[in-house]
C-alpha atoms as a PDB file:
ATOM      1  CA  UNK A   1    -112.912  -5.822 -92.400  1.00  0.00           C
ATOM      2  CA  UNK A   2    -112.029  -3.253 -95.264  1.00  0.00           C
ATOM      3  CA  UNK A   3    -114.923  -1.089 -96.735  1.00  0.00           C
ATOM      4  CA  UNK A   4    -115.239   0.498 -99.753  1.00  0.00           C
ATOM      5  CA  UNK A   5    -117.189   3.464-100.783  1.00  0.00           C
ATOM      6  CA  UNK A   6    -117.426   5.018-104.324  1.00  0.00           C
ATOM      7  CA  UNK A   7    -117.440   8.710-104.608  1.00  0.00           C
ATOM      8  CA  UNK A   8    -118.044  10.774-107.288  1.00  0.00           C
ATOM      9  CA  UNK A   9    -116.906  14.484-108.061  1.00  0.00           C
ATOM     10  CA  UNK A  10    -116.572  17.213-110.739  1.00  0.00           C
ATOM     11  CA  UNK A  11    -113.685  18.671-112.143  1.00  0.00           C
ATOM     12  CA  UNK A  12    -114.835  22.074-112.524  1.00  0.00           C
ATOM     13  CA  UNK A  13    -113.012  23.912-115.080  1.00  0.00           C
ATOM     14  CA  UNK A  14    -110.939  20.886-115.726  1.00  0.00           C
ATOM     15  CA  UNK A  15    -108.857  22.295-119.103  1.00  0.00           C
ATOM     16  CA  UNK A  16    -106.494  19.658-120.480  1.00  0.00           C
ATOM     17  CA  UNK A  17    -106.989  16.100-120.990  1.00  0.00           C
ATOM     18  CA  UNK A  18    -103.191  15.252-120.507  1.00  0.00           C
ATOM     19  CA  UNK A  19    -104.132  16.484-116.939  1.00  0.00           C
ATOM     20  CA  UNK A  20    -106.662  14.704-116.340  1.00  0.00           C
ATOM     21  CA  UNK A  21    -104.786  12.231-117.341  1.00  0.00           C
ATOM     22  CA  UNK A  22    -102.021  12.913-114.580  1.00  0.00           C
ATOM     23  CA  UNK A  23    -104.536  13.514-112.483  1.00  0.00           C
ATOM     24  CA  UNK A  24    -105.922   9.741-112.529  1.00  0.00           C
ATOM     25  CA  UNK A  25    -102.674   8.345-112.294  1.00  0.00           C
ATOM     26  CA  UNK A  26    -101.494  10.328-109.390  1.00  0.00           C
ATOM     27  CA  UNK A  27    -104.605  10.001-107.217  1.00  0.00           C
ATOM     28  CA  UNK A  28    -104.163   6.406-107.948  1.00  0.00           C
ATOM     29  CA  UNK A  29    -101.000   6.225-106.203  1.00  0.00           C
ATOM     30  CA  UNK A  30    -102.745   7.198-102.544  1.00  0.00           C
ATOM     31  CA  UNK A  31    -102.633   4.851 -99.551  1.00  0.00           C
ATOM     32  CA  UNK A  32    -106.094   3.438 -99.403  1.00  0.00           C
ATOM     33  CA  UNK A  33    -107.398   3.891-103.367  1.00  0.00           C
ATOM     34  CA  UNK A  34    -109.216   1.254-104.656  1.00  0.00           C
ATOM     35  CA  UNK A  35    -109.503   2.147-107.871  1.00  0.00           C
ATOM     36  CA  UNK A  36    -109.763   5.960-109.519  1.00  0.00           C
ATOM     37  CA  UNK A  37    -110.952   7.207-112.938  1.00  0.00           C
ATOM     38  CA  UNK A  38    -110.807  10.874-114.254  1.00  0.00           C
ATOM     39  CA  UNK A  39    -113.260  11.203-117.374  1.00  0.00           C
ATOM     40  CA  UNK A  40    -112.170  14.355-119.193  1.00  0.00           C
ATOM     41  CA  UNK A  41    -115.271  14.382-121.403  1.00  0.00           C
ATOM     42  CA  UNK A  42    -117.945  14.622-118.645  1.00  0.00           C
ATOM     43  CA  UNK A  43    -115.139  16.222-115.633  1.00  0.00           C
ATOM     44  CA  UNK A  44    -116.075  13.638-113.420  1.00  0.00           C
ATOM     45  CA  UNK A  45    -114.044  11.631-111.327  1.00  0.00           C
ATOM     46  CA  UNK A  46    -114.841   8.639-109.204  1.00  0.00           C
ATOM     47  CA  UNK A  47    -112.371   7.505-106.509  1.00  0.00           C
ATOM     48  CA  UNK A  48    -113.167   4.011-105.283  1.00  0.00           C
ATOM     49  CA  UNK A  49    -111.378   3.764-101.792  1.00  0.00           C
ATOM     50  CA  UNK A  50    -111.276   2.671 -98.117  1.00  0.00           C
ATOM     51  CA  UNK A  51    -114.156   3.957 -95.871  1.00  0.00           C
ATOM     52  CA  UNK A  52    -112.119   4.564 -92.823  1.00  0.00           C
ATOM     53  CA  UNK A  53    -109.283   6.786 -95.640  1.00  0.00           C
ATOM     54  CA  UNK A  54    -111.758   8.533 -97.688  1.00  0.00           C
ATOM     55  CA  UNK A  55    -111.618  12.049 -96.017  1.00  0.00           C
ATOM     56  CA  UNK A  56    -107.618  12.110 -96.182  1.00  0.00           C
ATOM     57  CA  UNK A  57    -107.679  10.668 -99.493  1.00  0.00           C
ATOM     58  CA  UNK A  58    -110.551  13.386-101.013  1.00  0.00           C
ATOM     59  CA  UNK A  59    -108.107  16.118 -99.042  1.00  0.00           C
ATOM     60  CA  UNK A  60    -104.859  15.053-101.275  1.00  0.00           C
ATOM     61  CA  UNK A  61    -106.761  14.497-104.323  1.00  0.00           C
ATOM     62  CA  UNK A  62    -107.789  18.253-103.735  1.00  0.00           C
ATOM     63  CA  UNK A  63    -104.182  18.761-103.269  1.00  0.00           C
ATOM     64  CA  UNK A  64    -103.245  16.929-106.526  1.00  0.00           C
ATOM     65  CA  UNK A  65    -105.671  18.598-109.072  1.00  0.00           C
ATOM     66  CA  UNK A  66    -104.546  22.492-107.834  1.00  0.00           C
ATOM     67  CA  UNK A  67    -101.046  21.260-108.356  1.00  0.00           C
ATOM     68  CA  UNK A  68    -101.601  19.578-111.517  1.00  0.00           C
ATOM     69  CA  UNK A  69    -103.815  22.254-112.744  1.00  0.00           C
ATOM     70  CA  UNK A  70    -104.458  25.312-110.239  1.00  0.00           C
ATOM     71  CA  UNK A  71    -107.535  26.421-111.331  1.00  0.00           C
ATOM     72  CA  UNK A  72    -109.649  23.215-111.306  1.00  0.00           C
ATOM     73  CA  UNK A  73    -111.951  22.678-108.639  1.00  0.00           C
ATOM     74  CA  UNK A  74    -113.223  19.667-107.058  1.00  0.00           C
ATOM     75  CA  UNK A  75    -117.200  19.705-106.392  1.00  0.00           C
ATOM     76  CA  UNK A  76    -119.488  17.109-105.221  1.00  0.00           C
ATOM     77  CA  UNK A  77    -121.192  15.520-107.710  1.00  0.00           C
END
């Protein structure tokens, strides 16, 4: 049986909603993501995904937003 967990994050210095944009769309595309939504308003993003994936998937989201936009951090919400 697949479970799901929600977790939510902020986007700390998160500059540029095209980005965030990016961002969403490219986290999307990970092995294991549910579902993912980057709100550039409030710099939150909540990544619906796998239980058993969720450490790998948090690790190459972290990957995603320094390559998307370097100074961006990810913190726990």
């Amino acid at each position: 049986m697949v479970v799901n967990m929600k977790k939510v994050f902020r986007l700390e210095g998160l500059g540029c909603a095209n980005c965030a944009a990016k961002m969403e769309m490219k986290i999307g595309e990970l092995d294991g993501v549910d579902s993912v939504s980057v709100n550039f308003i409030t710099t939150k993003l909540v990544i619906e995904a796998e239980d058993d994936k969720m450490d790998s998937i948090i690790k190459s989201a972290e990957k995603i937003i320094r390559k998307i936009e370097p100074d961006t951090k990810l913190k726990k919400a």
